[in-house]
Protein backbone atom coordinates (compact mmCIF):
# COMPACT_ATOMS: atom_id res chain seq x y z
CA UNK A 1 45.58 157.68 118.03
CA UNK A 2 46.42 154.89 115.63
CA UNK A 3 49.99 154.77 116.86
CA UNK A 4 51.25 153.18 120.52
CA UNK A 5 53.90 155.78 120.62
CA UNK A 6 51.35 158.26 120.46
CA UNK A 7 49.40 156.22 123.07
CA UNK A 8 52.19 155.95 125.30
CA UNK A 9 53.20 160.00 124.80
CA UNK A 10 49.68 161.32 125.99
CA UNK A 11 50.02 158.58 128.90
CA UNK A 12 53.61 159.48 130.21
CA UNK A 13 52.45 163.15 129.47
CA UNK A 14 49.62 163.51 131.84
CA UNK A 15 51.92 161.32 134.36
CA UNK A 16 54.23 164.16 134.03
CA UNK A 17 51.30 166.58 134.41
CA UNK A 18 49.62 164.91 136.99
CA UNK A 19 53.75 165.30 138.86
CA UNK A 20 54.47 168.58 138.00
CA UNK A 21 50.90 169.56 139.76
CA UNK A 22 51.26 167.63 142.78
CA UNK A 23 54.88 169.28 142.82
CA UNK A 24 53.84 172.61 142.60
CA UNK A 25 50.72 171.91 145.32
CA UNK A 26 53.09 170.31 147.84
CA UNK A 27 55.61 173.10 147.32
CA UNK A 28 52.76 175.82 147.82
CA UNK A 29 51.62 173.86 150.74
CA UNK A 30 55.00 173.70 152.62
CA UNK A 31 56.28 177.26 151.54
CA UNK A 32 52.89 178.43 153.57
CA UNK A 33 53.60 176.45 156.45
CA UNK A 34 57.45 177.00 156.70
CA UNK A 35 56.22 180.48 156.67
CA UNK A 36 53.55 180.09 159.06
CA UNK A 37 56.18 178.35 161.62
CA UNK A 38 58.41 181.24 161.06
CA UNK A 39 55.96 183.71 162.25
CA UNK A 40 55.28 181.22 164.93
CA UNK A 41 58.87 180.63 166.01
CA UNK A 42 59.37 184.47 165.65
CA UNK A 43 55.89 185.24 168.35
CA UNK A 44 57.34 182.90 170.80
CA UNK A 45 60.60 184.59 170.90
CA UNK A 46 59.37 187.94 170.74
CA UNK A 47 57.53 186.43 174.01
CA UNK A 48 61.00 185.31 175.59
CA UNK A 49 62.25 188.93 175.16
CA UNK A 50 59.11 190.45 176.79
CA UNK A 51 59.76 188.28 179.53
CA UNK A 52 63.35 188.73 180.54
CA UNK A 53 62.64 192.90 179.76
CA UNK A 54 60.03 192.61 182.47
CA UNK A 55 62.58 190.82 185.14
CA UNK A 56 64.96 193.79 183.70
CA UNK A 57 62.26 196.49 184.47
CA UNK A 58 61.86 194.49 188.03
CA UNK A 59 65.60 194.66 188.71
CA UNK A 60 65.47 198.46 187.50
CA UNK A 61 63.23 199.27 190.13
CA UNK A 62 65.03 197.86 192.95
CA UNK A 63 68.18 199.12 191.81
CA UNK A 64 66.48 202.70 191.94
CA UNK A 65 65.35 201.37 195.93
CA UNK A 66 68.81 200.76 196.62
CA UNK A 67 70.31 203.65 194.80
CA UNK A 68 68.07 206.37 197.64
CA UNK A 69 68.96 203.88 200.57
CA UNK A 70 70.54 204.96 203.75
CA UNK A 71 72.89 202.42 202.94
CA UNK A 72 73.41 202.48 199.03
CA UNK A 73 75.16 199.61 197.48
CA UNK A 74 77.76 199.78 194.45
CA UNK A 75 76.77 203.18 192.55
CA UNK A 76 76.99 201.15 189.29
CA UNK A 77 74.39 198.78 189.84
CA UNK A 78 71.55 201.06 188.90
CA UNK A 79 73.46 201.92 185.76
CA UNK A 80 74.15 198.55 185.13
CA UNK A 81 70.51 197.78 185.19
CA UNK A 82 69.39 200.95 183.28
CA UNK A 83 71.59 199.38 180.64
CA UNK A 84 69.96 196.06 180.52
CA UNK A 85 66.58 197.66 180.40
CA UNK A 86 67.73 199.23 177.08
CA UNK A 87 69.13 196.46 176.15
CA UNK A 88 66.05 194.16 176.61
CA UNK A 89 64.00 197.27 174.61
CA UNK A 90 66.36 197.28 171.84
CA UNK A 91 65.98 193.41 171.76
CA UNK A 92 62.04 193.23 171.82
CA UNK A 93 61.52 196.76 169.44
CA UNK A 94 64.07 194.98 166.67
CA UNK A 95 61.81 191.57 166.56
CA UNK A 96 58.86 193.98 166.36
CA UNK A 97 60.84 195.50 163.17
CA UNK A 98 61.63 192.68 161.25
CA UNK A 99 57.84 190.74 162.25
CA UNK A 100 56.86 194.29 160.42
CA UNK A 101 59.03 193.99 157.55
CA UNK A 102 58.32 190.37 156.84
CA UNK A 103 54.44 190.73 157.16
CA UNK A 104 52.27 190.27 154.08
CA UNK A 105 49.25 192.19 154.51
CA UNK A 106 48.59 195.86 155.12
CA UNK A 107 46.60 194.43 158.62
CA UNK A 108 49.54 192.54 160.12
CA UNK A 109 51.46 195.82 159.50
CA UNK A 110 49.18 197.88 161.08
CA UNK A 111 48.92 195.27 164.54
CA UNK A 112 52.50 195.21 164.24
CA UNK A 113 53.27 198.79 164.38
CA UNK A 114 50.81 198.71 167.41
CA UNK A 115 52.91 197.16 169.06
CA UNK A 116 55.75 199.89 168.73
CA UNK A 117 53.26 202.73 171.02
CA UNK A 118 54.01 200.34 173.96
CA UNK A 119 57.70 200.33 173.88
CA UNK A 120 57.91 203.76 173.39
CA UNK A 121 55.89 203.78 177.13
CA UNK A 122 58.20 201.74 178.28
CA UNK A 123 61.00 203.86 177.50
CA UNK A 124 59.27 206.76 178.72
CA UNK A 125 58.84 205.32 182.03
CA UNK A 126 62.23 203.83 182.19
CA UNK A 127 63.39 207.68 181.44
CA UNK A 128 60.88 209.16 183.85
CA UNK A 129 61.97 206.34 187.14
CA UNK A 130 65.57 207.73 185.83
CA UNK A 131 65.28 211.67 186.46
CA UNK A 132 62.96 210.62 189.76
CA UNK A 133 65.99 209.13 191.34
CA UNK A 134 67.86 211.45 190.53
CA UNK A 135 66.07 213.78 192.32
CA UNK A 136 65.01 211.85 195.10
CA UNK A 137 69.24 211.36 195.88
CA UNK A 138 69.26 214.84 196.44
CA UNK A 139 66.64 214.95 199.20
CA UNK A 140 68.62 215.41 202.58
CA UNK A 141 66.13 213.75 204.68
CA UNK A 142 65.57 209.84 204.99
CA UNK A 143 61.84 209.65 205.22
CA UNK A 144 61.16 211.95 202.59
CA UNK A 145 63.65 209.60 200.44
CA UNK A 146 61.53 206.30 201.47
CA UNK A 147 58.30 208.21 200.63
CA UNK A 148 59.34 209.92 197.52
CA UNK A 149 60.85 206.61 195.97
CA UNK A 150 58.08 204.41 196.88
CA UNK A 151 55.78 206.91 194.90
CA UNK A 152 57.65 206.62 191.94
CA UNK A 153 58.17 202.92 192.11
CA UNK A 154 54.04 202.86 192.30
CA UNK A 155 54.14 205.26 189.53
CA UNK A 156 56.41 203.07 187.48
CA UNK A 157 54.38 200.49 188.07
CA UNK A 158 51.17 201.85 186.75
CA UNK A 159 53.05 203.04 183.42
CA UNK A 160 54.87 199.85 182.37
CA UNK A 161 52.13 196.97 183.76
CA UNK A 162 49.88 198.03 181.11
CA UNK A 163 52.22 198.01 177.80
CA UNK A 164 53.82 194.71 178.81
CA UNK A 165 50.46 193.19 179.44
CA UNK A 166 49.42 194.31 175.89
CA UNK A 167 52.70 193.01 174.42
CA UNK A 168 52.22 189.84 176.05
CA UNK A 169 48.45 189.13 174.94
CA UNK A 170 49.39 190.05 171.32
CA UNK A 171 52.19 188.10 171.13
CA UNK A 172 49.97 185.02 172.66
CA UNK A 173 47.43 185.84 169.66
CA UNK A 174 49.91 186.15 167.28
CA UNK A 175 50.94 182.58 168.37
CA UNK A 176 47.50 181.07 168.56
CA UNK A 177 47.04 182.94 165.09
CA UNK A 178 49.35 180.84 163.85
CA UNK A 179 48.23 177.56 165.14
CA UNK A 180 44.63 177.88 163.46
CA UNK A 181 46.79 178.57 160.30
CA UNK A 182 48.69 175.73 160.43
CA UNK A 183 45.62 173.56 161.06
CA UNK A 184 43.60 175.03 158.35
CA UNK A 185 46.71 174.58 156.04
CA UNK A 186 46.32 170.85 156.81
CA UNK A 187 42.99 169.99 156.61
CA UNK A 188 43.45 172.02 153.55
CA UNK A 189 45.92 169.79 152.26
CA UNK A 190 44.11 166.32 153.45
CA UNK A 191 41.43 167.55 151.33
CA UNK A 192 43.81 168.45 148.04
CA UNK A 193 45.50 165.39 148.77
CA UNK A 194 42.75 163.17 148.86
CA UNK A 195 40.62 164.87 146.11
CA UNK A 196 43.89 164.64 144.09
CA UNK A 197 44.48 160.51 144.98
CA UNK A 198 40.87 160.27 143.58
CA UNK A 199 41.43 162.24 140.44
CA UNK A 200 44.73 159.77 139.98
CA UNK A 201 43.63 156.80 140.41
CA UNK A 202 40.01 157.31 137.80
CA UNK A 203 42.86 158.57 135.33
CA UNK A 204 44.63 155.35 135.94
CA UNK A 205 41.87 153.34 135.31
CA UNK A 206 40.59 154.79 132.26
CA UNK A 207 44.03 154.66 130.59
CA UNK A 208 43.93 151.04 131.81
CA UNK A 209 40.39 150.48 130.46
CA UNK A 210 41.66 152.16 126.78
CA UNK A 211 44.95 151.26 126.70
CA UNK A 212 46.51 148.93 128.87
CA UNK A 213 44.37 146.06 128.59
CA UNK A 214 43.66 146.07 124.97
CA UNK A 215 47.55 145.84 124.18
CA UNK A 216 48.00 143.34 126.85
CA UNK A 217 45.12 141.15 125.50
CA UNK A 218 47.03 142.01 121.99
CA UNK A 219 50.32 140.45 123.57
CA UNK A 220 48.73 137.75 125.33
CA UNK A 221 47.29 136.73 121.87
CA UNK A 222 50.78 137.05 120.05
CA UNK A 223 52.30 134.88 122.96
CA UNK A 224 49.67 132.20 122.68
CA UNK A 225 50.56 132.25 119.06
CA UNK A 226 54.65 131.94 119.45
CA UNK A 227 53.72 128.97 121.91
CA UNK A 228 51.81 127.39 119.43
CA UNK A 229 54.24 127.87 116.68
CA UNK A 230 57.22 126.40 119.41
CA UNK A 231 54.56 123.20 119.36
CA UNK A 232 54.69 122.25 115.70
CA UNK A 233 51.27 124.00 115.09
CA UNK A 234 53.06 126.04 111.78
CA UNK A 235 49.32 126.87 110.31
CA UNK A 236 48.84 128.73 113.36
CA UNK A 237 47.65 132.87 112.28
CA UNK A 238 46.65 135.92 113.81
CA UNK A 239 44.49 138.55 113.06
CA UNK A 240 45.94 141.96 112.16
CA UNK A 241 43.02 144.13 114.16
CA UNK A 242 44.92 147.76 113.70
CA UNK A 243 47.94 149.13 111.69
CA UNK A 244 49.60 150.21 114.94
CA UNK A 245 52.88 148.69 115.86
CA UNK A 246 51.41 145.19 117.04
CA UNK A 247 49.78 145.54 114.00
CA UNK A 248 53.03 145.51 112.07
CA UNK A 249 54.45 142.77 114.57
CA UNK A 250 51.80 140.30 114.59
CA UNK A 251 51.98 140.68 110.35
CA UNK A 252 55.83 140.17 110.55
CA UNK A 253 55.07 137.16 113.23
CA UNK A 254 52.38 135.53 109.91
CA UNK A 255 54.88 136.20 107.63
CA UNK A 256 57.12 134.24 109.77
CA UNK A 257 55.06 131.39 110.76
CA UNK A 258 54.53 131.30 106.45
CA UNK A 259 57.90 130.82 106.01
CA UNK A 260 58.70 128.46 109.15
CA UNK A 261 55.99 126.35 106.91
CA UNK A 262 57.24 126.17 103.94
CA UNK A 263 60.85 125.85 105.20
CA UNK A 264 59.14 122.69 107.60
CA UNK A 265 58.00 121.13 104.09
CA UNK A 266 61.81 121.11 102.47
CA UNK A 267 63.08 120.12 105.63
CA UNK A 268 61.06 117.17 105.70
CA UNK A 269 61.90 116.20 102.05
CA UNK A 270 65.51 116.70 102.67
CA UNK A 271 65.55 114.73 105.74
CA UNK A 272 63.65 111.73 103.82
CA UNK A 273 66.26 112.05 101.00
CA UNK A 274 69.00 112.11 104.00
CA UNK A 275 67.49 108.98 105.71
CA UNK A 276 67.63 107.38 102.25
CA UNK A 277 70.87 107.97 101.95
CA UNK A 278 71.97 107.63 105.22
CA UNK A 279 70.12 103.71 104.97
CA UNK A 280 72.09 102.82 102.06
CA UNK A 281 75.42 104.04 103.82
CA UNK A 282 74.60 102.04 107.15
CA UNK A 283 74.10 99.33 104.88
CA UNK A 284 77.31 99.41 103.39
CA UNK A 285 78.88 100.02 106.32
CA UNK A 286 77.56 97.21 107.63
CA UNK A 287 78.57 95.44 104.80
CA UNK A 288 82.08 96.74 105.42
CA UNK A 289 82.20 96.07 108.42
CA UNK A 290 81.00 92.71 108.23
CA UNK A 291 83.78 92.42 105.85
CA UNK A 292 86.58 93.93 107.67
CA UNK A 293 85.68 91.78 110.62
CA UNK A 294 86.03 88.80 108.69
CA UNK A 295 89.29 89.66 107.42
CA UNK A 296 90.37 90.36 111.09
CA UNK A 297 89.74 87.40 112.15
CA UNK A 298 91.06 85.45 109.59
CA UNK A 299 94.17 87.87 110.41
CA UNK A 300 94.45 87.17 113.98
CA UNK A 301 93.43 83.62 112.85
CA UNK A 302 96.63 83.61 110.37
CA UNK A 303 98.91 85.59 113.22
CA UNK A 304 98.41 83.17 115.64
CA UNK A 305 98.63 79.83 113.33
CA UNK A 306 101.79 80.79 111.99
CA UNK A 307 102.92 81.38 115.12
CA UNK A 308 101.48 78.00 116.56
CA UNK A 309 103.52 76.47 113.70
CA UNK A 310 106.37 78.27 114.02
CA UNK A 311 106.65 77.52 117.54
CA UNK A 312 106.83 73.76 116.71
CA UNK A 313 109.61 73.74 114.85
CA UNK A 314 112.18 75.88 116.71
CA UNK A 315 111.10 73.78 120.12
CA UNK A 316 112.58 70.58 118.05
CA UNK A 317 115.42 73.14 116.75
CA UNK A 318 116.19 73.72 120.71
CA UNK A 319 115.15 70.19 122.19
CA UNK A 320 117.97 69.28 119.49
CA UNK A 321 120.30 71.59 120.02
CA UNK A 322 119.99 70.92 123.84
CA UNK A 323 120.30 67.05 123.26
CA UNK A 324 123.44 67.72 120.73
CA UNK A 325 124.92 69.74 123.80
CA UNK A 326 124.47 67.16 126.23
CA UNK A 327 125.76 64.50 123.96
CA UNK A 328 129.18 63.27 124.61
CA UNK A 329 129.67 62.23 121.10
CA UNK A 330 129.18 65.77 119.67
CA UNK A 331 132.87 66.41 118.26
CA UNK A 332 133.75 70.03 120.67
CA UNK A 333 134.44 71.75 117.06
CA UNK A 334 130.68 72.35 116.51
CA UNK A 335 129.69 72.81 120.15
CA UNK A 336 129.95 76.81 119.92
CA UNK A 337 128.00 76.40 116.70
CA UNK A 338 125.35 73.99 118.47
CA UNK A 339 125.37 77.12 121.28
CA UNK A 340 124.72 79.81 118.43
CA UNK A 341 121.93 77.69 116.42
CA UNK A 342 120.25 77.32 119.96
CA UNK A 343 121.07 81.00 120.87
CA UNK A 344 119.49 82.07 117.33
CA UNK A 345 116.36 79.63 117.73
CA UNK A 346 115.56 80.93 121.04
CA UNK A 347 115.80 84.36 120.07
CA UNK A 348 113.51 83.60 117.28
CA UNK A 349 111.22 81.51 119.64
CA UNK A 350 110.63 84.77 121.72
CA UNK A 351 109.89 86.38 118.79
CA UNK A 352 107.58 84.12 117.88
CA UNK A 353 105.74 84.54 121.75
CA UNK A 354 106.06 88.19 120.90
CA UNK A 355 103.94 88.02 117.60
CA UNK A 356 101.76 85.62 119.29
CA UNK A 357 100.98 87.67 122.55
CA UNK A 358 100.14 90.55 119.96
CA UNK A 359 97.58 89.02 118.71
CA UNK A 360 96.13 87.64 121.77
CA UNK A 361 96.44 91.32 122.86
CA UNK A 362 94.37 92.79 119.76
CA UNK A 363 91.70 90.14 120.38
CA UNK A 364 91.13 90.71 124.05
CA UNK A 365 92.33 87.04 125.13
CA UNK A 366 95.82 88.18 126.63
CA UNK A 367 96.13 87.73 130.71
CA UNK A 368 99.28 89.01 132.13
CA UNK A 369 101.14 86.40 134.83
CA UNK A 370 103.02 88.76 137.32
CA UNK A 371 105.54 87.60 139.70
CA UNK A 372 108.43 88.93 141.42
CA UNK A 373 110.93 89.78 138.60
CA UNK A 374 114.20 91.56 138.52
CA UNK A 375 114.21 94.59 136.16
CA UNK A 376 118.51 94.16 135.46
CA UNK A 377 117.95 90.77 133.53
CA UNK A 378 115.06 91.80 131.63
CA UNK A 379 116.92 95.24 130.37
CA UNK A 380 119.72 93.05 129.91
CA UNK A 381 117.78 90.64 127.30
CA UNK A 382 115.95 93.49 125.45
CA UNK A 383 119.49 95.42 124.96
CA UNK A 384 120.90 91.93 123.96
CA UNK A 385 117.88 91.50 121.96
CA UNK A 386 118.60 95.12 120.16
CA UNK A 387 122.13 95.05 119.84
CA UNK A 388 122.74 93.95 116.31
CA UNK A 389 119.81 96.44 115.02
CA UNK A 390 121.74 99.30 117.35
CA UNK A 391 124.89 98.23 115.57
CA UNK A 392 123.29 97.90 112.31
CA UNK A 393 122.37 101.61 112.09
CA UNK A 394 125.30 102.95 113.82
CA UNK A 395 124.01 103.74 117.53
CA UNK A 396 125.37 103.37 120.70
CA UNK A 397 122.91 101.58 122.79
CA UNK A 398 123.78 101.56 126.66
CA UNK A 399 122.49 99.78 130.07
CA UNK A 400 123.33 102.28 132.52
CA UNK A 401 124.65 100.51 135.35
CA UNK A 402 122.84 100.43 139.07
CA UNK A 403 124.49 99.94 142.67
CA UNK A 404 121.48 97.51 142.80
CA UNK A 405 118.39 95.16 141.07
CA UNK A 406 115.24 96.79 141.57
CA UNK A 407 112.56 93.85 142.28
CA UNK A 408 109.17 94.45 141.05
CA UNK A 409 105.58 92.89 140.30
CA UNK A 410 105.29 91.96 136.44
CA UNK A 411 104.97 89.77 133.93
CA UNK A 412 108.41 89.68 132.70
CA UNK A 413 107.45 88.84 129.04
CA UNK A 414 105.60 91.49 128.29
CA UNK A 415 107.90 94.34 130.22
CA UNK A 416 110.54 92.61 127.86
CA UNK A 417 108.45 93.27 124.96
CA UNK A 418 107.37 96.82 125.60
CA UNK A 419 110.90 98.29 126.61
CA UNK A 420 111.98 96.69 123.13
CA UNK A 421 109.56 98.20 121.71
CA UNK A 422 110.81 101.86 123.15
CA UNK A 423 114.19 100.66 122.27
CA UNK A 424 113.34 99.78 118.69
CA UNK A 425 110.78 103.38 118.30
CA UNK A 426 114.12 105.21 119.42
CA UNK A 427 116.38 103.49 116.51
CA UNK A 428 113.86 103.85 114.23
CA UNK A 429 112.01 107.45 114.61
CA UNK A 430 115.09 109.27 116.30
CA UNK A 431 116.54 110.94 112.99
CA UNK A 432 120.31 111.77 113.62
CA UNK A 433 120.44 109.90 117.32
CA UNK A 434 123.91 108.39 118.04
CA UNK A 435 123.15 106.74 121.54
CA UNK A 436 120.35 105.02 123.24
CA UNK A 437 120.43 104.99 127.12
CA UNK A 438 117.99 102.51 129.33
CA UNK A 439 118.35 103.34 132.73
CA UNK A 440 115.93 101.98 136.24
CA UNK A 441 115.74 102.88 139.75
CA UNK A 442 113.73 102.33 142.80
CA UNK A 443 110.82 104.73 143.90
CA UNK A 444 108.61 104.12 146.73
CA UNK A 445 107.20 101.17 146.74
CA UNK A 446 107.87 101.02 142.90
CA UNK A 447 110.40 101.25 140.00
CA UNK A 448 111.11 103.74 137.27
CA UNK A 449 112.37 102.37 133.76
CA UNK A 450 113.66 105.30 131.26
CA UNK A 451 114.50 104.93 127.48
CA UNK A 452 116.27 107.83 126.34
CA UNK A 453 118.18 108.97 123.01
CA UNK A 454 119.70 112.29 121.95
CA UNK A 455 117.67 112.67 118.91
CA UNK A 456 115.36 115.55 117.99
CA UNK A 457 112.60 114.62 120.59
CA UNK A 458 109.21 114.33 120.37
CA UNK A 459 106.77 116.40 118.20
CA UNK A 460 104.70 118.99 119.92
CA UNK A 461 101.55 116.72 119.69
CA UNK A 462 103.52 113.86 121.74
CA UNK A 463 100.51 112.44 123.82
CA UNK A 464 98.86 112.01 120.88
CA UNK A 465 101.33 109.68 119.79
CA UNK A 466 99.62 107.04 122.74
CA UNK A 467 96.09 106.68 120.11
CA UNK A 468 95.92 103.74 118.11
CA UNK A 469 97.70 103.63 114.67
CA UNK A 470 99.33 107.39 115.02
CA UNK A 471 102.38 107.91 113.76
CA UNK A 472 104.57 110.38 114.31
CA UNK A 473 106.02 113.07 112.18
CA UNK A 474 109.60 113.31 113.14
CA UNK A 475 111.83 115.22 110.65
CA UNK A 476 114.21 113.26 109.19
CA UNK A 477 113.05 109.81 110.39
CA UNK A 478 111.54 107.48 107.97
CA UNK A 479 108.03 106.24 107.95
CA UNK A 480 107.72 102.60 109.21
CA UNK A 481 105.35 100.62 111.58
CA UNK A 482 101.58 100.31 112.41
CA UNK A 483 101.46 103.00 115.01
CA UNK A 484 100.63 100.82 118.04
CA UNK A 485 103.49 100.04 119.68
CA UNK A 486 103.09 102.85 122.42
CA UNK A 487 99.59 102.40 122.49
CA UNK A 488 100.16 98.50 123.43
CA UNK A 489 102.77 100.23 125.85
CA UNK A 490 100.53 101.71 127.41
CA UNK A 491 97.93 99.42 127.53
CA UNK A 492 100.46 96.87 128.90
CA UNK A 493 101.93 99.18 131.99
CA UNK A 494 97.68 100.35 132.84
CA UNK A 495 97.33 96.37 132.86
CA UNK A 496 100.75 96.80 135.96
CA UNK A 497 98.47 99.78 137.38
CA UNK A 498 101.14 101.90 136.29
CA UNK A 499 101.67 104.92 134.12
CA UNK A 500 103.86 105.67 130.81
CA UNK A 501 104.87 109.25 130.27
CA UNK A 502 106.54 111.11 127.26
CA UNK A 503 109.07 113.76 128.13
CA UNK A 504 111.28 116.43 125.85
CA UNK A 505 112.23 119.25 127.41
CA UNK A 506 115.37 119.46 125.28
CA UNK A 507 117.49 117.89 122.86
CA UNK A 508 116.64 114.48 122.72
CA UNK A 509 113.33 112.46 123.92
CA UNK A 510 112.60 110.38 127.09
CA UNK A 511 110.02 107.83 127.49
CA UNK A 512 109.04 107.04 132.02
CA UNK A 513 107.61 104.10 132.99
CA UNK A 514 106.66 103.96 136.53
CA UNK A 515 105.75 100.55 137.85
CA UNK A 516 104.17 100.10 141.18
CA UNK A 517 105.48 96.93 143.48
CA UNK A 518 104.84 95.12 146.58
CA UNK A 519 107.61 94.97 149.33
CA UNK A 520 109.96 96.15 146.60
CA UNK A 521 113.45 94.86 147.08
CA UNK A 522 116.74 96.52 146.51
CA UNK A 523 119.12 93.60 145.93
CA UNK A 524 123.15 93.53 145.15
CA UNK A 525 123.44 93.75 141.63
């Protein structure tokens, strides 16, 4: 038995024995005692019958009595009951006929057929009361009548007490017969059954003591193994005690742990040639990024000194222009030039914010100043702002007009800003467009601000368009910017605790800002 299968055959085998005996004992068992309740079942009706062809024999007799009356009742009453008696015969010699057919042994025959002497007495006296009736009817005289029936009643009597008493004591035998049976079957079967529990349960623990517990001490030892592998402990090796099939799995689970070894040993060398290498990249990185941080600053440094000093100038270009304006001496020819030079230098000023505010914004210093502001004049400046790029490339750019000025919570600079910015994406990435619409209305307690165009629309990766330096990929439109004007959008109308949404569900795209307000007012435009 150097193989488990063969192990585990012989022990599901006897199982299966062990079953098959028990099934065929049990079935033994009941077969004899479904049989031995049959036979008693059968006694006690074969006991009913005697009893009711008694009361028939009873009611027999004094239908005869009645029958050689003075005074006789209905003439069929006597038949009626000669009838019944039959009947109740018939009944009671049929059971005895099939108890006779269905008995095993030559001795239950024989009692059986015993019983069939007694009937046949009974009839005979049934027949014999029959003809002495008749004859007694025939007697002219009353007293001889009385006399001559009460003989044969007597008579009658004698004949059919006996038989029935012998049919009823046999049947009561049969019956108790069957009772000792019965209990004999069962201490019969407490006895298999417990002989057989015993005979179970000393096979069980013998294949336990052989085969069982080996194998499990087998597995136990393979599991305390794969738990020490799972540790770390890679040396760790089992002994190979048989050339069953835990033999061949605990020398797979060595050659395993072998392998897990040696792989452990390149793994660590090509994790210290990774840290190497990752070292010297984090350095450079570092490097890099110590570099790239430099240059930012000095960016941002650069950004906002040019615009400090660019600012300086165009507030003397203005303070100049303004003084020139107020100036009585100013010849009126070169007033509406004064007007245009100050008109140019404050666009450029705002510009100049612009840049500025940018690069407070990339270096975290920017604070927003909100206040009640209209949303009409500051989508009036950016589309004035606009208009000469909107000419420049041929595109209609249009305020659509409102029954009303929305009032909102903002800082009016920076809304400026952003919806240029929208303005100047939609001249600029909208390949084809021929009109730009800005639009606003009230909502709750809030506004709405659209920028639309009739250009291709967005690309199916639009909300990507919101990360930092991404760019989209419009057909047709040319390649310009940084990529951050929608994500300083964004950032800007979060900072209003309000929300910026892309939509194209058609020709053209359609950028939503939603701005929340405070007691916003609807005022005449």
């Amino acid at each position: 038995m150097g193989s488990l299968r063969v192990r585990f055959g012989l022990l599901v085998g006897s199982a299966a024995a062990l079953v098959v005996l028990a099934a065929v004992g049990l079935y033994g068992a009941l077969h004899t005692a479904e049989r031995t309740l049959d036979a008693t079942l059968d006694a006690q009706v074969r006991l009913e019958l005697i009893a009711e062809l008694s009361g028939r024999l009873t009611e027999f007799g004094l239908a005869a009595v009645e029958a050689v009356s003075d005074n006789p009742g209905r003439p069929e009453r006597l038949a009626n009951a000669r009838n019944e008696v039959d009947r109740a015969l018939n009944a009671v010699d049929e059971g005895v006929s099939r108890a006779v057919a269905g008995a095993g042994g030559v001795l239950d025959r024989t009692q059986y057929t015993a019983r069939a002497r007694p009937l046949a007495r009974l009839r005979a006296a049934r027949a014999m009361l029959d003809r002495q009736v008749a004859q007694i009817q025939r007697e002219p005289e009353p007293g001889k009548r009385a006399d001559a029936i009460r003989g044969a009643l007597n008579a009658f009597g004698a004949v059919t007490g006996q038989p029935l008493t012998f049919l009823v004591e046999a049947e009561r035998r049969a019956v108790e017969a069957s009772a000792a049976e019965v209990r004999r079957l069962a201490a019969r079967m407490r006895i298999v059954a417990a002989a057989a529990a015993l005979v179970i349960v000393l096979l069980l623990v013998l294949l336990h003591q052989s085969l069982t517990r080996p194998i499990l001490r087998r597995i136990e030892a393979i599991r305390a193994g794969a738990a020490a592998i799972g540790r770390g402990e890679l040396d760790t090796r089992l002994t190979v005690a048989s050339r069953d099939e835990l033999g061949l799995l605990v020398a797979s689970f060595n050659r395993m742990a072998a392998r897990l070894k040696r792989r452990e040993i390149r793994v660590a060398a090509d994790r210290a040639a990774l840290e190497d290498i990752v070292a010297r990249a984090t350095a450079d990185l570092r490097g890099a990024n110590a570099r790239l941080e430099e240059i930012d600053r000095s960016r941002r440094r650069f950004f906002a000194d040019v615009s400090h000093e660019l600012r300086t100038p165009l507030t003397v270009i203005l303070g100049e222009c303004d003084l020139a304006a107020r100036s009585p001496d100013t010849p009126d020819p070169f007033r509406p030039v004064i007007a245009t030079i100050r008109k140019r230098a404050l666009r450029l000023h705002r510009r100049v914010g612009d840049m500025l505010r940018v690069a407070r914004s990339e270096s975290g210093e920017i604070a927003l100043e909100r206040r009640p502001v209209g949303l009409a004049g500051i989508l009036s400046e950016a589309v004035e702002s606009c208009a000469p790029e909107a000419a420049r490339r041929r595109v209609a750019l249009v305020l659509e007009p409102s029954p009303a000025d929305v009032e909102v919570l903002a800082d009016a600079e920076w809304l400026r800003q952003i919806v240029e910015g929208l303005i100047d994406n939609a001249l600029r990435h909208a390949a084809g467009a021929t009109e730009v619409r800005l639009g606003f209305a009230a909502r709750g307690t809030g506004a709405t601000v659209t920028v639309s165009d009739d250009g291709p629309g967005f690309p199916p990766e639009a909300e990507a368009l919101f990360e930092r330096f991404r760019r989209g990929s419009t057909p047709g439109a040319a390649a310009s910017g940084f990529g951050i004007g929608l994500a300083l959008a964004r950032w800007v109308v979060e900072r209003h605790d309000g929300t910026i949404r892309l939509n194209s569900g058609g020709p053209g795209a359609r950028v939503t800002l939603e701005l929340p307000g405070e007691d916003v007012r609807e005022d005449a435009a």
